[in-house]
PDB file of N, CA and C in Angstrom:
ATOM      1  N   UNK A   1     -92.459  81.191 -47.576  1.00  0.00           N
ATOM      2  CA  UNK A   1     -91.527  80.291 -48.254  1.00  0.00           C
ATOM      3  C   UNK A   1     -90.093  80.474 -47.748  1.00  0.00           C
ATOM      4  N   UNK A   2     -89.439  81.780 -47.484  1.00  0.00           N
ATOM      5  CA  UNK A   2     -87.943  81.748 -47.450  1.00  0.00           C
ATOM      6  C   UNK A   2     -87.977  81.108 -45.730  1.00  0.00           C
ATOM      7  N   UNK A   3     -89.002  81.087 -45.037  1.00  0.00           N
ATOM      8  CA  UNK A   3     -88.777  80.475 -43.600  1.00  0.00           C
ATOM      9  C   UNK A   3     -88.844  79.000 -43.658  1.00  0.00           C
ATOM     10  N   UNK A   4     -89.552  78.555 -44.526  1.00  0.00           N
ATOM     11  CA  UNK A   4     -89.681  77.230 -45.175  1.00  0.00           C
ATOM     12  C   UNK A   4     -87.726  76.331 -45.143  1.00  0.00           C
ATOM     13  N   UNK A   5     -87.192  77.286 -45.792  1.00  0.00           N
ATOM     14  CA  UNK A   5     -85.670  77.205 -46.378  1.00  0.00           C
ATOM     15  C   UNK A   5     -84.870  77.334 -45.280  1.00  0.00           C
ATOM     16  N   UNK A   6     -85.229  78.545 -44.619  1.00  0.00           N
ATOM     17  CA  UNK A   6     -83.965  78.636 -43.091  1.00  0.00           C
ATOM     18  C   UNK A   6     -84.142  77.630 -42.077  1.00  0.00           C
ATOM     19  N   UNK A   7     -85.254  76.970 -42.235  1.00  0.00           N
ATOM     20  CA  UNK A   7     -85.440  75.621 -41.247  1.00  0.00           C
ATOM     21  C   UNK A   7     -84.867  74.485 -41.568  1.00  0.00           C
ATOM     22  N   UNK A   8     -84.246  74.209 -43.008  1.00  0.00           N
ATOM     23  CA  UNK A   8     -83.701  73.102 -43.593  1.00  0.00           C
ATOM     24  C   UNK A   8     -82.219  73.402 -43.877  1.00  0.00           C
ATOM     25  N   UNK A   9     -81.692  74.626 -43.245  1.00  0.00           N
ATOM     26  CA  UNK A   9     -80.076  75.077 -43.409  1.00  0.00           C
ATOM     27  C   UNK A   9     -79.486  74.730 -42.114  1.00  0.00           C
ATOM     28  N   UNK A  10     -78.854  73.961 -41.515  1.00  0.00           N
ATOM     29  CA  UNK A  10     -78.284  73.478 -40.779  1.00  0.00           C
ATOM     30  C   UNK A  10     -77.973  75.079 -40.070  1.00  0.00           C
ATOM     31  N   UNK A  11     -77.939  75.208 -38.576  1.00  0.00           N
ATOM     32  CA  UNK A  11     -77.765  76.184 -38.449  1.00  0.00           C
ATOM     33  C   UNK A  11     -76.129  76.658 -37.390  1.00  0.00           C
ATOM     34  N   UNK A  12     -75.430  75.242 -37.358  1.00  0.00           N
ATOM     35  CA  UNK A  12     -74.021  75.411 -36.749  1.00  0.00           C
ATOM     36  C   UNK A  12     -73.591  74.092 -37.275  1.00  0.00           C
ATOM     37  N   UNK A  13     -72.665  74.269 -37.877  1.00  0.00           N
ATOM     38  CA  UNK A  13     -72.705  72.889 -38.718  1.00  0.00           C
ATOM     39  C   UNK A  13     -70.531  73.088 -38.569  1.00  0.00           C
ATOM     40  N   UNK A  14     -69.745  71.762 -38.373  1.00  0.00           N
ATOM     41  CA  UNK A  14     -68.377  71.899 -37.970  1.00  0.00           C
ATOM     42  C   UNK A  14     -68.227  71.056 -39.097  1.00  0.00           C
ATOM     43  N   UNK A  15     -66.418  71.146 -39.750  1.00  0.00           N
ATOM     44  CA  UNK A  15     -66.226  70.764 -40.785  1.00  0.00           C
ATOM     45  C   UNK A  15     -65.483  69.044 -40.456  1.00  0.00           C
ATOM     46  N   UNK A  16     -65.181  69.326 -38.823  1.00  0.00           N
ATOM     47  CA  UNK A  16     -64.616  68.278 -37.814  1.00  0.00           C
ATOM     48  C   UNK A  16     -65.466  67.938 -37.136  1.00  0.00           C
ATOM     49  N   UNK A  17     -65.584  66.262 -37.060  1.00  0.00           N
ATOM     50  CA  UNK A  17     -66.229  66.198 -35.602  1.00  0.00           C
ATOM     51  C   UNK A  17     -65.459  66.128 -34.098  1.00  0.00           C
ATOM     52  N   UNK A  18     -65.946  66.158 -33.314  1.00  0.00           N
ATOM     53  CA  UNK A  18     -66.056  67.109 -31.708  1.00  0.00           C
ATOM     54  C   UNK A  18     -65.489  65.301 -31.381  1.00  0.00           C
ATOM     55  N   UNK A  19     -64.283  65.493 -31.074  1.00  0.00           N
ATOM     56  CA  UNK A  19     -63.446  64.489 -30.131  1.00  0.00           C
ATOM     57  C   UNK A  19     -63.742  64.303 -28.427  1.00  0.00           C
ATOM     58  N   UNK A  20     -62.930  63.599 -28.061  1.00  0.00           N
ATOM     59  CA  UNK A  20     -63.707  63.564 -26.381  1.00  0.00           C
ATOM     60  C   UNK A  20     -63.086  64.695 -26.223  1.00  0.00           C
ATOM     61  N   UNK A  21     -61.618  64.524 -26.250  1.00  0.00           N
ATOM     62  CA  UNK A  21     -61.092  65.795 -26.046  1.00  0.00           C
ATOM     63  C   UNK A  21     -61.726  67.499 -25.815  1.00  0.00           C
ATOM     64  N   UNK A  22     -62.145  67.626 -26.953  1.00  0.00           N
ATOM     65  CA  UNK A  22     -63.274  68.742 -27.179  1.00  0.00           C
ATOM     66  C   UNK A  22     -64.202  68.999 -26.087  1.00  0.00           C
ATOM     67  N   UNK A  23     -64.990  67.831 -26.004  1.00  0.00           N
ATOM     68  CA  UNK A  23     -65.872  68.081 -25.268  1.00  0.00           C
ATOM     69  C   UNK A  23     -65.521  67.897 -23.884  1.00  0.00           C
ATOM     70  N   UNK A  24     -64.030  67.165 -23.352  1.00  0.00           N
ATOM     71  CA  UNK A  24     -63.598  67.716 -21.981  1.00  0.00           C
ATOM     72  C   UNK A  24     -63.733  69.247 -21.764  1.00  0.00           C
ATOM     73  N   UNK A  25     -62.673  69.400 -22.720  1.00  0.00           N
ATOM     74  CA  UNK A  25     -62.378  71.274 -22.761  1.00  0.00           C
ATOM     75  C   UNK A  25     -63.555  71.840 -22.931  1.00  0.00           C
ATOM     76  N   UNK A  26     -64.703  71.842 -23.600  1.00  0.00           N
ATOM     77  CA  UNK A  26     -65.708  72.374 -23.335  1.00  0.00           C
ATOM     78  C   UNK A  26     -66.152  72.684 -22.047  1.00  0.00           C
ATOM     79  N   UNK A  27     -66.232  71.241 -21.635  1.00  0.00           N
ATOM     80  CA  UNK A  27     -66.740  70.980 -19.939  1.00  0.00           C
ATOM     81  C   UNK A  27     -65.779  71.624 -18.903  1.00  0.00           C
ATOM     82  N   UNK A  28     -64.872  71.878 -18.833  1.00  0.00           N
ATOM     83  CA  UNK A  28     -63.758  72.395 -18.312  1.00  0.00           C
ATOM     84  C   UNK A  28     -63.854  74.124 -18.409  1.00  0.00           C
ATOM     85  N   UNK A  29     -64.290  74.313 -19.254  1.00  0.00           N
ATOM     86  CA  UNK A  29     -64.075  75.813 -19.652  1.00  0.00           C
ATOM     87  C   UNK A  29     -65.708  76.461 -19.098  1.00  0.00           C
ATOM     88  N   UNK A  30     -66.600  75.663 -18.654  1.00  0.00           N
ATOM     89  CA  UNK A  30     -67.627  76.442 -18.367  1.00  0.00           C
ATOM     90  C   UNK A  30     -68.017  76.057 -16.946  1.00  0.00           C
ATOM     91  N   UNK A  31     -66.740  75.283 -16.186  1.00  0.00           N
ATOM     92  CA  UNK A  31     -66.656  76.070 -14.801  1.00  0.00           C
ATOM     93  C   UNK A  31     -66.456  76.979 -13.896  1.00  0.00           C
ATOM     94  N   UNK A  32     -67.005  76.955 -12.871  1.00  0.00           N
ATOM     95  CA  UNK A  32     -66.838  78.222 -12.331  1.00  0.00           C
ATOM     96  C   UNK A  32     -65.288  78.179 -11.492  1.00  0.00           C
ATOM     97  N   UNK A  33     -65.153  79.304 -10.651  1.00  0.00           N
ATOM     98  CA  UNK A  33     -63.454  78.831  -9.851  1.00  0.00           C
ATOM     99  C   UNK A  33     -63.556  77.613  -9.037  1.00  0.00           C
ATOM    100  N   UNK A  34     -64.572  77.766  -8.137  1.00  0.00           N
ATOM    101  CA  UNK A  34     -64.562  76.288  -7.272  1.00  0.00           C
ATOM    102  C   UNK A  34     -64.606  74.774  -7.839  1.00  0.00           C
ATOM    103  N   UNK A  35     -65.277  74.838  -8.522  1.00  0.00           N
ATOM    104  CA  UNK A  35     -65.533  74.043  -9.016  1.00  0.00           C
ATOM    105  C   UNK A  35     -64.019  73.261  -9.682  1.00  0.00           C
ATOM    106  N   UNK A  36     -63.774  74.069 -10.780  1.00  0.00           N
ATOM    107  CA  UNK A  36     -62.180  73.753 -11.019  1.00  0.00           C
ATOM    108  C   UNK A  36     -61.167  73.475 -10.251  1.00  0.00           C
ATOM    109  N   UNK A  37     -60.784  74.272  -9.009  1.00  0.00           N
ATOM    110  CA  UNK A  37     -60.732  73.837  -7.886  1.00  0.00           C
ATOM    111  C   UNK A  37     -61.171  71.856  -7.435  1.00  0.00           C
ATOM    112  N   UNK A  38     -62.034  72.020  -7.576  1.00  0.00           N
ATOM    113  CA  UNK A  38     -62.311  70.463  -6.902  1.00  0.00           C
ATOM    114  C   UNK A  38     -61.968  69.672  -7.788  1.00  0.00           C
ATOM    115  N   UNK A  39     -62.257  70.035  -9.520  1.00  0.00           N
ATOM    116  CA  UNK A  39     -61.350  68.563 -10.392  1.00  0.00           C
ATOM    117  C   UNK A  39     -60.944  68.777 -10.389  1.00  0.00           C
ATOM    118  N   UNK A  40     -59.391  69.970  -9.875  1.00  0.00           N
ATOM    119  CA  UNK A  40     -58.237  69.374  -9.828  1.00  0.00           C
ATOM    120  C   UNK A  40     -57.640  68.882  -8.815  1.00  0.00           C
ATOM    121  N   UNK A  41     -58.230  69.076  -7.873  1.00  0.00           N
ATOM    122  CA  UNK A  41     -57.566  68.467  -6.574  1.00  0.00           C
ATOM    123  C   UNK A  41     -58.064  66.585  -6.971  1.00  0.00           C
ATOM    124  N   UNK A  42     -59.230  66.614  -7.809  1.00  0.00           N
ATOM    125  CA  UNK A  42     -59.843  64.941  -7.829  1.00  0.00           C
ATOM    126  C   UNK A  42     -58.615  64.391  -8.816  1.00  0.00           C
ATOM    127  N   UNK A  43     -58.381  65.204  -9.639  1.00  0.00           N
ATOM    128  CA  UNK A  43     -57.334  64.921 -10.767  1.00  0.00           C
ATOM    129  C   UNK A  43     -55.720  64.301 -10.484  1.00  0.00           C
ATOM    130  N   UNK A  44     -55.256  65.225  -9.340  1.00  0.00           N
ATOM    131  CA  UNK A  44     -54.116  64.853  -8.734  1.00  0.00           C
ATOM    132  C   UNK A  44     -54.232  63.686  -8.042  1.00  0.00           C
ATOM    133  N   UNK A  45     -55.405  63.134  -7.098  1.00  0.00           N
ATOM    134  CA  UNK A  45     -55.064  62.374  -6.340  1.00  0.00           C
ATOM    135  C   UNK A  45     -55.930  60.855  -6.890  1.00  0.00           C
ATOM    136  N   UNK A  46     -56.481  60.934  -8.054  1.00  0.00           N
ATOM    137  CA  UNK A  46     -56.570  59.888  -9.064  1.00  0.00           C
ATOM    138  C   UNK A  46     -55.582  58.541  -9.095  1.00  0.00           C
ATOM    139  N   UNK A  47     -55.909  57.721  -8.845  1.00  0.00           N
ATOM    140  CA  UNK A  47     -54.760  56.602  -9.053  1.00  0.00           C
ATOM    141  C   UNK A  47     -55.465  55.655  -9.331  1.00  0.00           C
ATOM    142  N   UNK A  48     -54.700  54.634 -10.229  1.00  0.00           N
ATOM    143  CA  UNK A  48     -55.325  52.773 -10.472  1.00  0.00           C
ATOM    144  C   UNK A  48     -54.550  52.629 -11.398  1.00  0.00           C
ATOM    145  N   UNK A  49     -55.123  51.614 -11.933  1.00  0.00           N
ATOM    146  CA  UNK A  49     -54.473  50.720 -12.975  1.00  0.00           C
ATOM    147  C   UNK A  49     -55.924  50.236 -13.833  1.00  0.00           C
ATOM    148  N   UNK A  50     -55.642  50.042 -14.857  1.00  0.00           N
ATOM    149  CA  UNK A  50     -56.721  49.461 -15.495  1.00  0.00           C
ATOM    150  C   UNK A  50     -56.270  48.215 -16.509  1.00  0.00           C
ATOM    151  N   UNK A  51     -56.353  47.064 -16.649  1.00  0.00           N
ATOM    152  CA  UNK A  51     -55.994  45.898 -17.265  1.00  0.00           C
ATOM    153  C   UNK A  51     -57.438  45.503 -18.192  1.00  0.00           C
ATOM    154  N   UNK A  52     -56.584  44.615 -19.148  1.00  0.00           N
ATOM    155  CA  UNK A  52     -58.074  44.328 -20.317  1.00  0.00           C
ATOM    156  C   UNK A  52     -57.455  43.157 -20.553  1.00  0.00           C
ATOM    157  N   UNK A  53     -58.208  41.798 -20.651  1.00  0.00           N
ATOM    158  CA  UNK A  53     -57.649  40.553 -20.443  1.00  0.00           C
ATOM    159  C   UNK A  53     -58.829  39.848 -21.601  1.00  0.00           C
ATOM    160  N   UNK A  54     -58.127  39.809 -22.921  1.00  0.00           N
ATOM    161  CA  UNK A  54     -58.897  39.371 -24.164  1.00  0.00           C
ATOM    162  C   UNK A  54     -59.080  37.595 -24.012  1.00  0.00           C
ATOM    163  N   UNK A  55     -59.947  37.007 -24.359  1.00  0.00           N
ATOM    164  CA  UNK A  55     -60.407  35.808 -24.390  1.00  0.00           C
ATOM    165  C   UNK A  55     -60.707  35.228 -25.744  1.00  0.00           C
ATOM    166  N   UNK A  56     -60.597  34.003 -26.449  1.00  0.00           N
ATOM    167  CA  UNK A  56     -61.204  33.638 -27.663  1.00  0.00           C
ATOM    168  C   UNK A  56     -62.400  32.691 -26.917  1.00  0.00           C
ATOM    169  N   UNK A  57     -63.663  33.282 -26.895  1.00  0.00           N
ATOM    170  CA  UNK A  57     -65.043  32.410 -26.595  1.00  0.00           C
ATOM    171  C   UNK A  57     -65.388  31.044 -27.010  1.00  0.00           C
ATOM    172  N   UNK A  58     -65.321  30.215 -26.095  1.00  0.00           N
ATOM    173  CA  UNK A  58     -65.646  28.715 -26.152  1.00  0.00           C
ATOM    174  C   UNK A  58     -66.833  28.380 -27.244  1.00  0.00           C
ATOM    175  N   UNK A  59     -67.853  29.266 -27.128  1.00  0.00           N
ATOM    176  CA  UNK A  59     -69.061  29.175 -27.852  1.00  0.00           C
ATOM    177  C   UNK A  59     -68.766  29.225 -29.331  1.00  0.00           C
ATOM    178  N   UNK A  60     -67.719  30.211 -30.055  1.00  0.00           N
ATOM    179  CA  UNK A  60     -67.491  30.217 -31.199  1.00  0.00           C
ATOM    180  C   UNK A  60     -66.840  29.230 -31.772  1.00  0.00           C
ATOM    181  N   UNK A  61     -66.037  28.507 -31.092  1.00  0.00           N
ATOM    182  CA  UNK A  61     -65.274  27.117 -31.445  1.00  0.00           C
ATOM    183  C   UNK A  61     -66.724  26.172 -31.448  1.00  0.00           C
ATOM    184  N   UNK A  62     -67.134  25.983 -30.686  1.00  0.00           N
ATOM    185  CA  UNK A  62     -68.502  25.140 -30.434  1.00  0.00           C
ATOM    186  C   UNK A  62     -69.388  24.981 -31.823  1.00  0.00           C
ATOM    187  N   UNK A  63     -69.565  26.291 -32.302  1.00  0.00           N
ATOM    188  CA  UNK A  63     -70.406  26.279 -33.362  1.00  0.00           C
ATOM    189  C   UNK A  63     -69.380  26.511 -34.519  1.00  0.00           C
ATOM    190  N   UNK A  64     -68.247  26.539 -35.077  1.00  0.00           N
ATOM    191  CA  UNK A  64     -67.344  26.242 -35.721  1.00  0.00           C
ATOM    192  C   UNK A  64     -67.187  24.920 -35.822  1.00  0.00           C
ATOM    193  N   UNK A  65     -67.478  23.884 -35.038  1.00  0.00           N
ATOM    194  CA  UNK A  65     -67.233  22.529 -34.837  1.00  0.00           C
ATOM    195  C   UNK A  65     -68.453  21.935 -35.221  1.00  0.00           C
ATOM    196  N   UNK A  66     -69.414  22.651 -34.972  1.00  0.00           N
ATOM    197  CA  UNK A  66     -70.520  21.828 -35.182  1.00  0.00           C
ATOM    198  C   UNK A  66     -70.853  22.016 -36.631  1.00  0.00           C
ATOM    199  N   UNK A  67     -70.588  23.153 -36.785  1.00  0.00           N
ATOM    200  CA  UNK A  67     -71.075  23.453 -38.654  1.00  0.00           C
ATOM    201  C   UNK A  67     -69.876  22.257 -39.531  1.00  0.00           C
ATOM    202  N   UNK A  68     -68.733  22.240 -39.052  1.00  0.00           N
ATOM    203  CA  UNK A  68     -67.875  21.437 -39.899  1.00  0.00           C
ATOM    204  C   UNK A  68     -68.757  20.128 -39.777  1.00  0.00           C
ATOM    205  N   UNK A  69     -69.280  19.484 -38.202  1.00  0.00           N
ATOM    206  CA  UNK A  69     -69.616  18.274 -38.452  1.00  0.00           C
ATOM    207  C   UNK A  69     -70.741  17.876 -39.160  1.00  0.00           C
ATOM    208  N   UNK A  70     -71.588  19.301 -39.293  1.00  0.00           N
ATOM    209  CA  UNK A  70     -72.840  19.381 -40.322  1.00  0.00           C
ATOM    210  C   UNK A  70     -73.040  19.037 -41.494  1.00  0.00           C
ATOM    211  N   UNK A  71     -71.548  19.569 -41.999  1.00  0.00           N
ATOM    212  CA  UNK A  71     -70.927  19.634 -43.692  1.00  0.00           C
ATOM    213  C   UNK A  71     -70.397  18.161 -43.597  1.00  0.00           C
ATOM    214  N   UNK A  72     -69.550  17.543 -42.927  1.00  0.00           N
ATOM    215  CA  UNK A  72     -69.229  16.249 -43.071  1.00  0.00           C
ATOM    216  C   UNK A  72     -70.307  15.330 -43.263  1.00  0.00           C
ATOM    217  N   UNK A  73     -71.117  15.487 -42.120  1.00  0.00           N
ATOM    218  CA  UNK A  73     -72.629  14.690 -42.426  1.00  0.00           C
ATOM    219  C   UNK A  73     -73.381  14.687 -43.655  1.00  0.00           C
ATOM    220  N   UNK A  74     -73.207  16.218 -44.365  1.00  0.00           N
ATOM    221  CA  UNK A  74     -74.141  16.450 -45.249  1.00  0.00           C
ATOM    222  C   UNK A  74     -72.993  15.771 -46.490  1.00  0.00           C
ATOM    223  N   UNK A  75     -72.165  15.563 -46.751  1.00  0.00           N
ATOM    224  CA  UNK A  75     -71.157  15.050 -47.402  1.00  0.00           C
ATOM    225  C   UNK A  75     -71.257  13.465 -47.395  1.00  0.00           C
ATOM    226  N   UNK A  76     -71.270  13.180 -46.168  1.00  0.00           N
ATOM    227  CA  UNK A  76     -71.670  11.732 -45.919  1.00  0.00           C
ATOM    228  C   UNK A  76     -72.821  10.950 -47.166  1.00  0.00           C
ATOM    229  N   UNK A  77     -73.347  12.117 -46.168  1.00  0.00           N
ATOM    230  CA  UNK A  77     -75.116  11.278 -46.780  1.00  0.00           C
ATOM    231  C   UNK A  77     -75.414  11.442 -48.143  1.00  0.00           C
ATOM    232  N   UNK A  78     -74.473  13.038 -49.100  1.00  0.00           N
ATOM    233  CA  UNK A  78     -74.752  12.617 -50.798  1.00  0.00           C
ATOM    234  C   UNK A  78     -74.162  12.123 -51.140  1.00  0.00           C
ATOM    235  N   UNK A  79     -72.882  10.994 -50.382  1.00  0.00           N
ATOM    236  CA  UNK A  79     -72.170   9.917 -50.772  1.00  0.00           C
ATOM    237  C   UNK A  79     -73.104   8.982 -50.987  1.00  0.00           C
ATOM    238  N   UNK A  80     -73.432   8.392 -49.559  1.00  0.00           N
ATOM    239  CA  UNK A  80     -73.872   7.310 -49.616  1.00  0.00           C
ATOM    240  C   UNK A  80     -75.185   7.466 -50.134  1.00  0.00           C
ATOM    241  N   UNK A  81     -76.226   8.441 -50.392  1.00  0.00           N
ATOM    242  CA  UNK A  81     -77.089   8.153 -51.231  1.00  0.00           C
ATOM    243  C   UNK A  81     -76.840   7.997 -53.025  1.00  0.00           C
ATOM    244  N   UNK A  82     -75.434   8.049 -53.478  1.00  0.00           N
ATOM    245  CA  UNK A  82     -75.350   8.375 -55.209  1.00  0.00           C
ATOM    246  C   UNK A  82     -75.001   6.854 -54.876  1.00  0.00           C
ATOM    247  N   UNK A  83     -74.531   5.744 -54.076  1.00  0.00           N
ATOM    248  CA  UNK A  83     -74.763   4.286 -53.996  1.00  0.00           C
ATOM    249  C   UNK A  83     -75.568   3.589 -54.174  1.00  0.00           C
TER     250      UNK A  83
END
């Protein structure tokens, strides 16, 4: 029974969760010299740019338009059927 119990106790349990950050420095810290060595030489000579170019999707207007003309129709027609 008490082995029953130590299998259901979490057995490393953090009161934070583990950011990227973290887990860089993790990754960082369990290289060897060369190795460190090579990301930092990759680190220094790193360069770009990165751009993010947001759009409002044609498709969502599309079906925004069509549901209004749905409701107009459906508006229509319990008009003209209470005639």
């Amino acid at each position: 029974m008490p082995d029953e119990i130590d299998d259901l106790v979490p057995q490393k349990q953090s009161l934070f969760p583990m950011t990227a950050d973290d887990i860089v420095d993790n990754a960082l810290q369990n290289l060897d010299e060369q190795q460190a060595r090579e990301v930092t030489k990759k680190a220094e000579t790193a360069t770009g740019t990165t751009s993010v170019e947001i759009k409002q999707s044609k498709s969502n207007r599309l079906i925004l338009m069509v549901a209004v003309a749905l409701a107009l129709l459906l508006v229509l027609i319990l008009l003209i059927s209470r005639l």
